[in-house]
N, C-alpha and C. Protein backbone atom coordinates (compact mmCIF):
# COMPACT_ATOMS: atom_id res chain seq x y z
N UNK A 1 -16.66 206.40 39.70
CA UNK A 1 -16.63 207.59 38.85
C UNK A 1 -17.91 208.39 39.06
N UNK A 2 -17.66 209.84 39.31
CA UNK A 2 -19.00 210.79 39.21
C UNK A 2 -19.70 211.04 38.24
N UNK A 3 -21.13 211.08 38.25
CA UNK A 3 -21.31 211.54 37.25
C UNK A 3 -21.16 213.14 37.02
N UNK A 4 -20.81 212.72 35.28
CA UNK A 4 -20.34 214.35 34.36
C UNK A 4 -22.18 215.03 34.19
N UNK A 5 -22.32 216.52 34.55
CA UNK A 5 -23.46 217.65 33.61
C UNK A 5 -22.72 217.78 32.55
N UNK A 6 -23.86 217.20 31.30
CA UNK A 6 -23.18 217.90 30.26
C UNK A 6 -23.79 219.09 29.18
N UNK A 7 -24.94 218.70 29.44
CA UNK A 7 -25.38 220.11 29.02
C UNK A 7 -27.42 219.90 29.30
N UNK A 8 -27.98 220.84 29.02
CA UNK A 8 -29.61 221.21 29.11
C UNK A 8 -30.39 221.02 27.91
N UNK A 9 -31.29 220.10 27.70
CA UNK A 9 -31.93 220.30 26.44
C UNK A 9 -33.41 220.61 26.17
N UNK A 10 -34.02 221.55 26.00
CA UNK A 10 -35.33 221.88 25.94
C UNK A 10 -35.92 221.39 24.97
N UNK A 11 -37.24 220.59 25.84
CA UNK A 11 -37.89 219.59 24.74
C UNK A 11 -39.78 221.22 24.27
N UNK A 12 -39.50 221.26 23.77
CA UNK A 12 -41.06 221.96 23.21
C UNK A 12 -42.04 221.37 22.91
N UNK A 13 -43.18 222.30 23.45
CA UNK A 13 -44.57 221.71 23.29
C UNK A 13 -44.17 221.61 21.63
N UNK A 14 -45.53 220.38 21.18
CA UNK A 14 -46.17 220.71 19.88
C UNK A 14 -47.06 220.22 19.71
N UNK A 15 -48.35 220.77 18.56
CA UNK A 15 -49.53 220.27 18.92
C UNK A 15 -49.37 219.54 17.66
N UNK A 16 -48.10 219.71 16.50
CA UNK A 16 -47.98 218.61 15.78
C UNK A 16 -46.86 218.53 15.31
N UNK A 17 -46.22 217.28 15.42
CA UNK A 17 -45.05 216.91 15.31
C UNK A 17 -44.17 216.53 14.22
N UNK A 18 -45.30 216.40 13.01
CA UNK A 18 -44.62 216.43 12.04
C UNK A 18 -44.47 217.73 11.34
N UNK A 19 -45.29 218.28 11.53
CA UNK A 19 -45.42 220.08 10.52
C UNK A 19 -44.43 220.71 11.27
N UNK A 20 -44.32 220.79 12.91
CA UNK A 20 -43.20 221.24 13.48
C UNK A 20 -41.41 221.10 13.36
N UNK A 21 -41.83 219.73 13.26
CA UNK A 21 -40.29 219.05 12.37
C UNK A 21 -39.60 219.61 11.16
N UNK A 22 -40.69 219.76 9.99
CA UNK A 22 -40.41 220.33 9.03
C UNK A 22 -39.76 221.93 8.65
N UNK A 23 -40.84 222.66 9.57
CA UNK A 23 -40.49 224.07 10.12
C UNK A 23 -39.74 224.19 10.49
N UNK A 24 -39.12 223.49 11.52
CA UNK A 24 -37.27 223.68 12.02
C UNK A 24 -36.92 223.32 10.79
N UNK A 25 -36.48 222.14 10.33
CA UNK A 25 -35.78 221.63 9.43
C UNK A 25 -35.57 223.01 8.00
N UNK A 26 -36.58 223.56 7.79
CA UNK A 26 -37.00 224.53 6.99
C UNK A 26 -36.27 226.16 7.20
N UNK A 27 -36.73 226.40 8.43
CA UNK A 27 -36.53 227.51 9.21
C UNK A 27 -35.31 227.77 10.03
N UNK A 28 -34.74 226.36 10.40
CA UNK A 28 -33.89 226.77 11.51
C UNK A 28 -32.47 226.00 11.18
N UNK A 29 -32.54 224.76 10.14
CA UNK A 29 -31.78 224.00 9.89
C UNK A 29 -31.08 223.00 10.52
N UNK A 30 -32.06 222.93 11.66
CA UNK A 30 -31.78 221.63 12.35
C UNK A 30 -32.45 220.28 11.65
N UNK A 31 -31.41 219.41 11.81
CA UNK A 31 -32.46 218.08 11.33
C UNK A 31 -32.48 217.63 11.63
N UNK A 32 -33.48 216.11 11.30
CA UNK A 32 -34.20 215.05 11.81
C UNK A 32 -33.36 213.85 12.54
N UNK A 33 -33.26 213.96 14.14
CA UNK A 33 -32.47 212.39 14.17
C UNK A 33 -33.39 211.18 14.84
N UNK A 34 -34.78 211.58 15.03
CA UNK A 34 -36.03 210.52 15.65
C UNK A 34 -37.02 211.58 15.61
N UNK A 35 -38.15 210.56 15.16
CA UNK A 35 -39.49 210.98 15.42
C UNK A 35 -40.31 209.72 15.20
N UNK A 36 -41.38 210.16 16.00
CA UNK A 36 -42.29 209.44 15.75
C UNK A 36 -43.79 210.47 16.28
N UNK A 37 -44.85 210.20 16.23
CA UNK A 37 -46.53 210.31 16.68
C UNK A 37 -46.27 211.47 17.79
N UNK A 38 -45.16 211.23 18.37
CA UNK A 38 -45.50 211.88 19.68
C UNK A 38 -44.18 213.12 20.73
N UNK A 39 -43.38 212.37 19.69
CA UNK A 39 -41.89 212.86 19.87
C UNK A 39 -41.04 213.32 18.73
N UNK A 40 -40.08 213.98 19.01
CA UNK A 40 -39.04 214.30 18.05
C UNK A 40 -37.79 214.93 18.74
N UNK A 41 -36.33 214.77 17.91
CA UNK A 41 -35.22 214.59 18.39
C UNK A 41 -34.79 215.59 16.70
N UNK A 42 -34.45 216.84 16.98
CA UNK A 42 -33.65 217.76 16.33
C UNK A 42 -32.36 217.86 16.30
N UNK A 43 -31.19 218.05 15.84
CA UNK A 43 -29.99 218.76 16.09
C UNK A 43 -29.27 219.19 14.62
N UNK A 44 -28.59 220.23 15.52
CA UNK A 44 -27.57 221.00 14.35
C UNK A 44 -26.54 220.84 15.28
N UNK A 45 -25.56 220.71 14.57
CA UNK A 45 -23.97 220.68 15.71
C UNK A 45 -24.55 220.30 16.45
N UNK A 46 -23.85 220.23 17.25
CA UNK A 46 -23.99 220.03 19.29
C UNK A 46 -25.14 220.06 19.67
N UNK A 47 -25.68 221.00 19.09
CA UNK A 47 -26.82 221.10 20.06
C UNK A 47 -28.16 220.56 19.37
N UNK A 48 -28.95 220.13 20.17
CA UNK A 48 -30.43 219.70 20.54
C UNK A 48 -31.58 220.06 20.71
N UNK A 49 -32.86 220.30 19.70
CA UNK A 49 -34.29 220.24 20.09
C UNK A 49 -35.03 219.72 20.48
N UNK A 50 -35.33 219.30 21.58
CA UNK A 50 -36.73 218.21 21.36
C UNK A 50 -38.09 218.54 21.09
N UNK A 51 -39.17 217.94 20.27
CA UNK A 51 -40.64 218.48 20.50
C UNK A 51 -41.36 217.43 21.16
N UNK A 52 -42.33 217.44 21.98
CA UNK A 52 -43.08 216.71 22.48
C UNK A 52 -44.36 216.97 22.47
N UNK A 53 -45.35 216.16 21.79
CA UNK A 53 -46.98 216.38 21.40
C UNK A 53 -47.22 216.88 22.76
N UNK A 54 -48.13 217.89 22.75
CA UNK A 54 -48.87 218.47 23.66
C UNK A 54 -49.84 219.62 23.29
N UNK A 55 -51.21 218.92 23.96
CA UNK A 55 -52.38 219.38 23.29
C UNK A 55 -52.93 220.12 24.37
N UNK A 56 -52.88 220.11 25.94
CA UNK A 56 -53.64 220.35 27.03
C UNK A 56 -54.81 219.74 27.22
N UNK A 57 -55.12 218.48 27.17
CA UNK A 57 -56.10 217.59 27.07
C UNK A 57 -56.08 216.68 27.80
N UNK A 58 -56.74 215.47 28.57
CA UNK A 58 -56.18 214.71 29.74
C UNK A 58 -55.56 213.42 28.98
N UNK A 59 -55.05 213.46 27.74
CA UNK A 59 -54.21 212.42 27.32
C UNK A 59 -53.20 213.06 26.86
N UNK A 60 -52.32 214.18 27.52
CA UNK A 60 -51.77 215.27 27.10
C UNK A 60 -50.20 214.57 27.82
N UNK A 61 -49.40 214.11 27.46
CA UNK A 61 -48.05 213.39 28.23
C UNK A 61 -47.19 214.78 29.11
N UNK A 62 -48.01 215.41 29.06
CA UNK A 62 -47.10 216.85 29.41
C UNK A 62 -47.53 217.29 30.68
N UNK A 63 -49.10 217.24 30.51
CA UNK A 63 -49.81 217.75 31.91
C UNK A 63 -49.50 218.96 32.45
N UNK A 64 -49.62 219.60 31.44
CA UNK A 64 -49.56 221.41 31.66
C UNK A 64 -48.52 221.99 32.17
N UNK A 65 -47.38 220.61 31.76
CA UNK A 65 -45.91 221.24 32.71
C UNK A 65 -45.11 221.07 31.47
N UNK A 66 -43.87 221.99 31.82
CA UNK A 66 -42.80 221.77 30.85
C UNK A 66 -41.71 220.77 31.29
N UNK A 67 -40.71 220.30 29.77
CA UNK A 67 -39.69 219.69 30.26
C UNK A 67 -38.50 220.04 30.07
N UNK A 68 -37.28 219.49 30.61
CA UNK A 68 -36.05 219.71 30.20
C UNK A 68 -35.06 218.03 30.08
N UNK A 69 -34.73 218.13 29.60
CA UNK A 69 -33.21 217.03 29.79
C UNK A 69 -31.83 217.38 30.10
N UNK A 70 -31.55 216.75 30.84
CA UNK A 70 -30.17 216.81 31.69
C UNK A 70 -29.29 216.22 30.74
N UNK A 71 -27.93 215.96 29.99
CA UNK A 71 -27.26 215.21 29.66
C UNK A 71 -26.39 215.08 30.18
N UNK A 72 -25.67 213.99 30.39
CA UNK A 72 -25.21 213.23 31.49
C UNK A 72 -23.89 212.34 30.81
N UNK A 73 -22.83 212.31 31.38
CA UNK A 73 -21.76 211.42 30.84
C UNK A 73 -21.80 210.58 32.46
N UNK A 74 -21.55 209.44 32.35
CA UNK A 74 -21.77 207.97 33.64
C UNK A 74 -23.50 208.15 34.72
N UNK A 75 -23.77 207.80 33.96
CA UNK A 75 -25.44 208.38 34.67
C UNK A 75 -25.86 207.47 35.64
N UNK A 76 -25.39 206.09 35.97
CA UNK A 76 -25.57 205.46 36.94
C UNK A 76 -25.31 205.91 38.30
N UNK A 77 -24.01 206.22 39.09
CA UNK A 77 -23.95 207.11 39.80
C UNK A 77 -25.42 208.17 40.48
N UNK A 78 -25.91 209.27 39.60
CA UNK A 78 -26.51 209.66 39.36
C UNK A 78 -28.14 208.94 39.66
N UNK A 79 -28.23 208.10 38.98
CA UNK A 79 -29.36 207.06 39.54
C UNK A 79 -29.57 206.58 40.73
N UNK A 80 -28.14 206.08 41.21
CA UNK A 80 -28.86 205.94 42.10
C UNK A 80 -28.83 206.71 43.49
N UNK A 81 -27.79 207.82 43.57
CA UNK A 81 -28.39 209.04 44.62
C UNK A 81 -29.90 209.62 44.36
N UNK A 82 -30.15 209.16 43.56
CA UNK A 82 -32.03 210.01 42.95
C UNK A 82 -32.55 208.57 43.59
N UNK A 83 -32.09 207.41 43.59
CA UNK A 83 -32.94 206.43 44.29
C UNK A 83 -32.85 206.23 46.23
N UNK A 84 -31.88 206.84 46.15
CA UNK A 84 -31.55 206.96 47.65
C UNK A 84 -31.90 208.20 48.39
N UNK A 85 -32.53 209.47 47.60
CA UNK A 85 -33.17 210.60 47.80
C UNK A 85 -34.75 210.71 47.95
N UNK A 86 -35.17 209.24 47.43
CA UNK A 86 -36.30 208.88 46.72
C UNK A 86 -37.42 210.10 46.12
N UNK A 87 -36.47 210.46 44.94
CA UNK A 87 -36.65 211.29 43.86
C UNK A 87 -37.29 210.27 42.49
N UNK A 88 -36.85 209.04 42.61
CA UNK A 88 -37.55 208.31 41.71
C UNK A 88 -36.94 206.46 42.15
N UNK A 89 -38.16 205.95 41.51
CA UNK A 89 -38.02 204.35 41.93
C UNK A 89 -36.59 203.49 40.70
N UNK A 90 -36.19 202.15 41.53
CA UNK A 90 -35.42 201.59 40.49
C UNK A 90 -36.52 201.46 39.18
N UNK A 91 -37.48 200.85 38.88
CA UNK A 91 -37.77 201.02 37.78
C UNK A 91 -38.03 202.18 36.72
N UNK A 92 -37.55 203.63 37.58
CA UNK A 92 -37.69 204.58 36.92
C UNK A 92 -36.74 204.41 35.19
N UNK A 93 -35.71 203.38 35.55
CA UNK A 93 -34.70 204.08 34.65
C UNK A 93 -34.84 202.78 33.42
N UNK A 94 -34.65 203.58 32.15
CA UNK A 94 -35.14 203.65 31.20
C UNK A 94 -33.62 203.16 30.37
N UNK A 95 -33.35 201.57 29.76
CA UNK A 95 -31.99 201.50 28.95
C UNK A 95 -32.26 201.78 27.56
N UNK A 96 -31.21 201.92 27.08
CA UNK A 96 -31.25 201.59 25.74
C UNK A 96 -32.13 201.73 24.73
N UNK A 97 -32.77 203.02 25.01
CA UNK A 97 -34.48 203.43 24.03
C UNK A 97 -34.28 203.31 22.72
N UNK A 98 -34.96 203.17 22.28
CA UNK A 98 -35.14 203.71 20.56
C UNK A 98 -34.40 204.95 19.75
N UNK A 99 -34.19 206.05 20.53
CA UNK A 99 -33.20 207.25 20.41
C UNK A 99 -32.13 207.15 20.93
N UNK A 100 -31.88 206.16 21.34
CA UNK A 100 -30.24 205.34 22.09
C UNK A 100 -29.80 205.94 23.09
N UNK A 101 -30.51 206.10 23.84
CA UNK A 101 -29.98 206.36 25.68
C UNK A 101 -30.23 206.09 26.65
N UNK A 102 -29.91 206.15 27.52
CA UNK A 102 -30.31 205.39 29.15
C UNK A 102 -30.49 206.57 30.00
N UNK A 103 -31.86 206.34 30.63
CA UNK A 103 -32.30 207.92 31.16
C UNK A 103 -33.10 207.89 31.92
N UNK A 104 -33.71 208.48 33.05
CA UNK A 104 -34.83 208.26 33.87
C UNK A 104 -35.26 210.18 34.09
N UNK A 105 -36.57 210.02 34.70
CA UNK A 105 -37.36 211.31 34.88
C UNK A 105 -38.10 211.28 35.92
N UNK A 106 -38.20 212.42 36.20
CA UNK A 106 -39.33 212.83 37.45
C UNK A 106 -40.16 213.96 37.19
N UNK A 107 -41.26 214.00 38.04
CA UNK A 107 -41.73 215.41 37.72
C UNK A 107 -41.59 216.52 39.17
N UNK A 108 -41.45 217.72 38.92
CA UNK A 108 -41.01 218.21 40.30
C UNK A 108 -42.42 218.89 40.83
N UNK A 109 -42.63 219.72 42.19
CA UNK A 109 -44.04 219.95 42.40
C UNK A 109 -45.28 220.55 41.65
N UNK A 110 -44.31 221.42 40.45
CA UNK A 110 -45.10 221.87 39.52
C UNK A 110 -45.65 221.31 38.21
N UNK A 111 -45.04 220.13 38.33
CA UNK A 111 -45.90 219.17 37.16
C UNK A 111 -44.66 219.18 35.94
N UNK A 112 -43.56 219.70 36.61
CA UNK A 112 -42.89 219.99 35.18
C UNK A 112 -41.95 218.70 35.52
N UNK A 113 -41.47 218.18 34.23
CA UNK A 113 -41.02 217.21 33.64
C UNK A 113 -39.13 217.24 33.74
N UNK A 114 -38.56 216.67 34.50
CA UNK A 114 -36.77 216.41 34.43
C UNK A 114 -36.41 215.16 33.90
N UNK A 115 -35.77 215.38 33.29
CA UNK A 115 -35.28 213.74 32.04
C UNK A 115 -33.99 213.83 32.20
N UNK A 116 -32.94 213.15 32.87
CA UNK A 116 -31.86 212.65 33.04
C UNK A 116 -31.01 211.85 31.99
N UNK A 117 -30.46 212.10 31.55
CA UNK A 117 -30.49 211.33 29.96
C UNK A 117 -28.64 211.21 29.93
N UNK A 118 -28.53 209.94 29.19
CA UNK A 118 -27.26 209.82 29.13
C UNK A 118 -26.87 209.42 27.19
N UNK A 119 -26.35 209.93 26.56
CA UNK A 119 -26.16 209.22 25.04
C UNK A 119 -25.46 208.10 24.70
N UNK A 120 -26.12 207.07 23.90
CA UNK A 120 -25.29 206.20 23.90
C UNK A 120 -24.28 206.20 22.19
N UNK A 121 -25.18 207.17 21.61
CA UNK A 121 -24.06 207.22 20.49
C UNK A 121 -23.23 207.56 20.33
């Protein structure tokens, strides 16, 4: 089976993740489905926010690049033409996280951030 595109999700800087959370939640009416220190996981309907701490500092997970996420229905497939492209290593890929998906990433020449992401809920 191929893998399915299923849609694009833009993760946003933030230099804080909880005041930012709130502000959507407040402002935009998306709500809370994960957070923690460094991350956060928005949605209204269908669709998806992410924020990701970023300060521009050299402990900055961002490194002056932006990200996106891919969502993905059968993402194995997918894995491993990116391992046979060597776009990223087998240990790139990431099961069963804490936000419940199986996902791997790369960064492309500009420092910016691709997250391959599959849902498991």
């Amino acid at each position: 089976m191929e893998t399915l595109l299923l849609k694009i999700i833009p993760v946003l800087p933030s230099s804080d993740i909880e005041r930012d959370v709130a502000w959507y939640r407040e402002k935009t009416g998306f709500e809370l489905f994960y957070s923690d220190k460094m991350y956060a996981v928005l949605i209204r309907g269908s669709h998806a926010i992410h924020l990701q701490w970023h300060a521009d500092t050299p402990g900055d997970p961002l490194l002056g690049g932006s990200v996106i996420r891919i969502l993905v229905k059968n993402i194995e497939p997918l894995f491993q033409e990116f391992i046979q492209r060597g776009t990223v290593t087998e240990d790139a890929f990431k099961a069963n996280t804490p936000w419940e998906t199986n996902e791997f990433g790369f960064f492309d020449l500009n420092n910016n951030a691709v997250f391959i992401m599959e849902d498991l809920a």
